[in-house]
N, C-alpha and C. Protein backbone atom coordinates (compact mmCIF):
# COMPACT_ATOMS: atom_id res chain seq x y z
N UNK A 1 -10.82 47.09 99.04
CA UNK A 1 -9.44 46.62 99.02
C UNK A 1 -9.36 45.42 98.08
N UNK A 2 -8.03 45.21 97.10
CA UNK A 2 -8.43 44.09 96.15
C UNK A 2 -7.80 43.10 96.87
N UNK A 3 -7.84 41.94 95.86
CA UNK A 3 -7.53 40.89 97.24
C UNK A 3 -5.38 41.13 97.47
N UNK A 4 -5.27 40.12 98.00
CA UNK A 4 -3.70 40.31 98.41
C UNK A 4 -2.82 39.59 97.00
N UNK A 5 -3.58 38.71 96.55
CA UNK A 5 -3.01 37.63 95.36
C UNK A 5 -3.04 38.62 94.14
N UNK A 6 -4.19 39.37 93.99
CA UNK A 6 -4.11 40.83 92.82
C UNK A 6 -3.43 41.08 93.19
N UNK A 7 -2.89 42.11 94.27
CA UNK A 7 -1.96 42.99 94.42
C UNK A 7 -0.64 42.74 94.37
N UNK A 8 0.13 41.35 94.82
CA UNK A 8 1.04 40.72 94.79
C UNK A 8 1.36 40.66 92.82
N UNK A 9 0.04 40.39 92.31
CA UNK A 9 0.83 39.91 90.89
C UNK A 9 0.85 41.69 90.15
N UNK A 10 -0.52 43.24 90.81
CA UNK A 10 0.04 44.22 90.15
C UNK A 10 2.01 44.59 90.59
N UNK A 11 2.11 44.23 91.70
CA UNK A 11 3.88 45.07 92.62
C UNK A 11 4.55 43.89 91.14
N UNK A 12 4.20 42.61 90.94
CA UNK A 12 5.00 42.12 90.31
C UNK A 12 4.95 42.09 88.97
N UNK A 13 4.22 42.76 88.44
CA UNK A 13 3.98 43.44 86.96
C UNK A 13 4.88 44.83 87.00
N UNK A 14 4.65 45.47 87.88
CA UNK A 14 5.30 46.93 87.57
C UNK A 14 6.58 47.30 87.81
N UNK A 15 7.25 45.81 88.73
CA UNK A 15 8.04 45.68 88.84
C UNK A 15 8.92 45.07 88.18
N UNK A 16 8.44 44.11 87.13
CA UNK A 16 8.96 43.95 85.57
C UNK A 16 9.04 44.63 84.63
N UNK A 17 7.79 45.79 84.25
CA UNK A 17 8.34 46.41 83.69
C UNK A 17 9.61 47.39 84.13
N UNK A 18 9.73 47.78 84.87
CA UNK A 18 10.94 48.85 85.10
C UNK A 18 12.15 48.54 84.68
N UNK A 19 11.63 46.74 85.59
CA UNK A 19 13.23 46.15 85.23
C UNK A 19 13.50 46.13 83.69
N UNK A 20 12.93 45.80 82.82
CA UNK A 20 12.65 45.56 81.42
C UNK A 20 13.29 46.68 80.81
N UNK A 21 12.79 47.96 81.73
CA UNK A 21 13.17 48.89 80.69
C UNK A 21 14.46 49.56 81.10
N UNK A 22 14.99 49.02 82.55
CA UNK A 22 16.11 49.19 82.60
C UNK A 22 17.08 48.52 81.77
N UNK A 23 16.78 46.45 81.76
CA UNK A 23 17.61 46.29 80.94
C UNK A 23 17.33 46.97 79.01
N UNK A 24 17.10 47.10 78.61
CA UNK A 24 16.49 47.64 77.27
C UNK A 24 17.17 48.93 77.49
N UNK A 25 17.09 50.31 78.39
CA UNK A 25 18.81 50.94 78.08
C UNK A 25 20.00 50.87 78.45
N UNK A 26 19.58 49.86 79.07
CA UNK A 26 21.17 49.14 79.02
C UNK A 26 21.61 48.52 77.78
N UNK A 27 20.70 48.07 77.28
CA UNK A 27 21.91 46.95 76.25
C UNK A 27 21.36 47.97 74.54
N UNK A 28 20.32 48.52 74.86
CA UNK A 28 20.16 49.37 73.39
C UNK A 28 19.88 51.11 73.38
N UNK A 29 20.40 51.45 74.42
CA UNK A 29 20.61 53.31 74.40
C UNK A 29 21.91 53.44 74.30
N UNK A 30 22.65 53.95 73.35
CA UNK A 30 23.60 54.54 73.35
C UNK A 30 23.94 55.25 74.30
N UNK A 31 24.73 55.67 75.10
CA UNK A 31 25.49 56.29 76.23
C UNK A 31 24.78 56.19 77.56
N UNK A 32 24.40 54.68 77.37
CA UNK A 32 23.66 54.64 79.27
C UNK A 32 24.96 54.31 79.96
N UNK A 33 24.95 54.80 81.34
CA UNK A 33 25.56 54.17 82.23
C UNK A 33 25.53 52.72 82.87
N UNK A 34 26.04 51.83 82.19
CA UNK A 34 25.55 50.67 82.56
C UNK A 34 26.14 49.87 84.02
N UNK A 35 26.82 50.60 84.76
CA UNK A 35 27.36 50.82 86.39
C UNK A 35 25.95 51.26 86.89
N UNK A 36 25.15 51.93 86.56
CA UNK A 36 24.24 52.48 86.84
C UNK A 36 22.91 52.11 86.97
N UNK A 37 22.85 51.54 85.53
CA UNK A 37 21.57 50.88 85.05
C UNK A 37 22.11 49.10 85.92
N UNK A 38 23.03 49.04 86.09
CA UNK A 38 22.51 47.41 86.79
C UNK A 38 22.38 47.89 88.54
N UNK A 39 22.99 48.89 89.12
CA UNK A 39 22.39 49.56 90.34
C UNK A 39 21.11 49.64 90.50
N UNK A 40 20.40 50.27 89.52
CA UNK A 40 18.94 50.30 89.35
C UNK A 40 18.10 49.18 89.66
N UNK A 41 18.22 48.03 88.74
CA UNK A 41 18.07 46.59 88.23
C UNK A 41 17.90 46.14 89.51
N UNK A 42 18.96 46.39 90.16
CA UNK A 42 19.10 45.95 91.79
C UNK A 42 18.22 46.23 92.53
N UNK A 43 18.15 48.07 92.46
CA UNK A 43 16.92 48.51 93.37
C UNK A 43 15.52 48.18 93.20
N UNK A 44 15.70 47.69 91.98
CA UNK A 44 14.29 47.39 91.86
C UNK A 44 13.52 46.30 92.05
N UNK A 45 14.48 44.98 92.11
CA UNK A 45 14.20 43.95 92.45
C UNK A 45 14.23 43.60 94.15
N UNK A 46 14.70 44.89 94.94
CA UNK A 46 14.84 45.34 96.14
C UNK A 46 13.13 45.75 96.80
N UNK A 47 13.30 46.56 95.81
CA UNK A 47 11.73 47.39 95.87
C UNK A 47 10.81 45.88 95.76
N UNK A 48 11.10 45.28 95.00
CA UNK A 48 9.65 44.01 94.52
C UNK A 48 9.59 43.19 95.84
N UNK A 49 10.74 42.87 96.38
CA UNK A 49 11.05 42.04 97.59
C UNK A 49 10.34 42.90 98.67
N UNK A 50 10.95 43.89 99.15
CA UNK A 50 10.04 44.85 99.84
C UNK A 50 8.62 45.03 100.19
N UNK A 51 8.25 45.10 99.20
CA UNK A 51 6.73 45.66 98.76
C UNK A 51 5.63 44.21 98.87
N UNK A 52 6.41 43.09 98.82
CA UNK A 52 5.89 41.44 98.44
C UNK A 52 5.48 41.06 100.09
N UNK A 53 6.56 41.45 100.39
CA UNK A 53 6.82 40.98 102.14
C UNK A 53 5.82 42.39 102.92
N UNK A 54 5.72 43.12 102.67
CA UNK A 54 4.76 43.88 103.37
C UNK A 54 3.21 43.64 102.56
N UNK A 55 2.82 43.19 101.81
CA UNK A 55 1.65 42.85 101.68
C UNK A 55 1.26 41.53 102.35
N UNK A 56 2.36 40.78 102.71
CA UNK A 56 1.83 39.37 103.17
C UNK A 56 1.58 39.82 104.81
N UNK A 57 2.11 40.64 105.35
CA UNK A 57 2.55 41.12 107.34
C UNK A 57 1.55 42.64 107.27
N UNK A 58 0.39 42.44 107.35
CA UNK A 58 -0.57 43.71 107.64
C UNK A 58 -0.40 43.31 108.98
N UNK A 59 -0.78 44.36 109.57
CA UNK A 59 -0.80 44.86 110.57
C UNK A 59 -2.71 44.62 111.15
N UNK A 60 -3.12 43.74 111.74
CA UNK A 60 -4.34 44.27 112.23
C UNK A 60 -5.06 45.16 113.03
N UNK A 61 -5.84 45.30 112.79
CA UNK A 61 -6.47 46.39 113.85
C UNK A 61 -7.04 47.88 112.62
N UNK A 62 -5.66 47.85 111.47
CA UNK A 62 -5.03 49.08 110.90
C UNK A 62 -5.17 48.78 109.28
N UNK A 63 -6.18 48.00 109.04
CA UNK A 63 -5.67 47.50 107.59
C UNK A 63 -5.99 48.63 106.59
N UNK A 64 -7.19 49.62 106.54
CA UNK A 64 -7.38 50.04 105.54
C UNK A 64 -6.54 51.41 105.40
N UNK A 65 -5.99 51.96 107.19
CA UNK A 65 -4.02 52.98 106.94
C UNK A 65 -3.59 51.98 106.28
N UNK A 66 -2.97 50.60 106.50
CA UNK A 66 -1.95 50.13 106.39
C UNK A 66 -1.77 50.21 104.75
N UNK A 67 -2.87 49.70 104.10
CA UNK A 67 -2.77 49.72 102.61
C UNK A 67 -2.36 51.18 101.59
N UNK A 68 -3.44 52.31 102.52
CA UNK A 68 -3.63 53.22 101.86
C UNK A 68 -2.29 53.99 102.00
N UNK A 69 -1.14 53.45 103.17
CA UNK A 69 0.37 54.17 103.48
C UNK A 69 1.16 52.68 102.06
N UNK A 70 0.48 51.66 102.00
CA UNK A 70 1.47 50.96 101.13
C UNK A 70 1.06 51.57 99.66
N UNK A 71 0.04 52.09 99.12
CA UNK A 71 0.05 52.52 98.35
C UNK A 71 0.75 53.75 97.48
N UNK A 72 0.81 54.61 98.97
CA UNK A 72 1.16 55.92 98.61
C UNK A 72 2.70 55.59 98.00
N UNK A 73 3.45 54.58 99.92
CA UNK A 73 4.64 54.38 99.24
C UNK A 73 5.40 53.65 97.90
N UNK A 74 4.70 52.84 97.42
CA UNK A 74 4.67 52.27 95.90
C UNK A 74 4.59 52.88 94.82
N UNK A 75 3.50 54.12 95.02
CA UNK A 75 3.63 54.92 94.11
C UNK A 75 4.80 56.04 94.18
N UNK A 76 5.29 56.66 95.13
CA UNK A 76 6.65 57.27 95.37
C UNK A 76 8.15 56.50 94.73
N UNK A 77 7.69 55.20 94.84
CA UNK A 77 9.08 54.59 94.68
C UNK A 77 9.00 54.10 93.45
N UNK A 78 8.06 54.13 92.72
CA UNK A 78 7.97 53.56 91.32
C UNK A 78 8.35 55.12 90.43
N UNK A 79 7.64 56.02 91.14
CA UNK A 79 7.49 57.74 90.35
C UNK A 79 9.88 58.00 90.62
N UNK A 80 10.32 57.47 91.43
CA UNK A 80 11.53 57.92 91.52
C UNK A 80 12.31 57.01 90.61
N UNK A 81 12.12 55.21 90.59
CA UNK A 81 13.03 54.46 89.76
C UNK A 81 12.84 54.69 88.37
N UNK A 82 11.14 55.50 88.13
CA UNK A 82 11.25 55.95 86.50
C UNK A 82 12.15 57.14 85.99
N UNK A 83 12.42 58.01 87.17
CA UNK A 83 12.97 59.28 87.03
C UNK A 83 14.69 58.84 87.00
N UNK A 84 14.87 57.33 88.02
CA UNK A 84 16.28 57.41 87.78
C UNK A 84 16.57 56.65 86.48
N UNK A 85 15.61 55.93 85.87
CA UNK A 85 15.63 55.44 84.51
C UNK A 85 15.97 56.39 83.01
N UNK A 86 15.34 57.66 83.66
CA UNK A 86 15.59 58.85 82.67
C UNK A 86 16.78 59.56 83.07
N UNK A 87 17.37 59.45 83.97
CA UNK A 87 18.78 60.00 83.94
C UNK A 87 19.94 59.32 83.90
N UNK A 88 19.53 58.10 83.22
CA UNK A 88 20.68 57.12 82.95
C UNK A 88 21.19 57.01 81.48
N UNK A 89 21.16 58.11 80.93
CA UNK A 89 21.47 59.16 79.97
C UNK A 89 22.71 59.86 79.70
């Protein structure tokens, strides 16, 4: 397991980029929805808050489920805000 201070700064790396590249088609793709793309922006800084606060509140007894269910879900929710990034088109 890496430590909690890694993991805190990968959720907050990947969670910049998204945002990044949300704003970036927002302000330079021609025909983004930009109602849309700042919805996103939102969720995602939702997701970072989320994801920040459950790495600090493990659960003992359960740590190496607890991680391996925070992982899965991080990767689900990152694999969907890229997909809603591509349909903001």
């Amino acid at each position: 397991m890496a430590s909690r201070k890694n993991l805190k700064k990968h959720v907050n790396y990947i969670s910049g980029e998204i945002f990044t590249e949300c704003i970036i088609n927002s302000l330079y793709v021609p025909g983004t929805d930009k109602v849309k793309a700042d919805e996103l922006m939102a969720q995602v800084l939702e997701m970072q808050q989320e994801f920040i606060s459950r790495i600090s509140h493990t659960q003992p007894g359960q740590v190496k489920q607890y991680y391996k269910k925070f992982h899965q879900d991080f990767s689900t929710r990152v694999k969907a805000l890229i997909d809603s990034i591509g349909a903001l088109n």
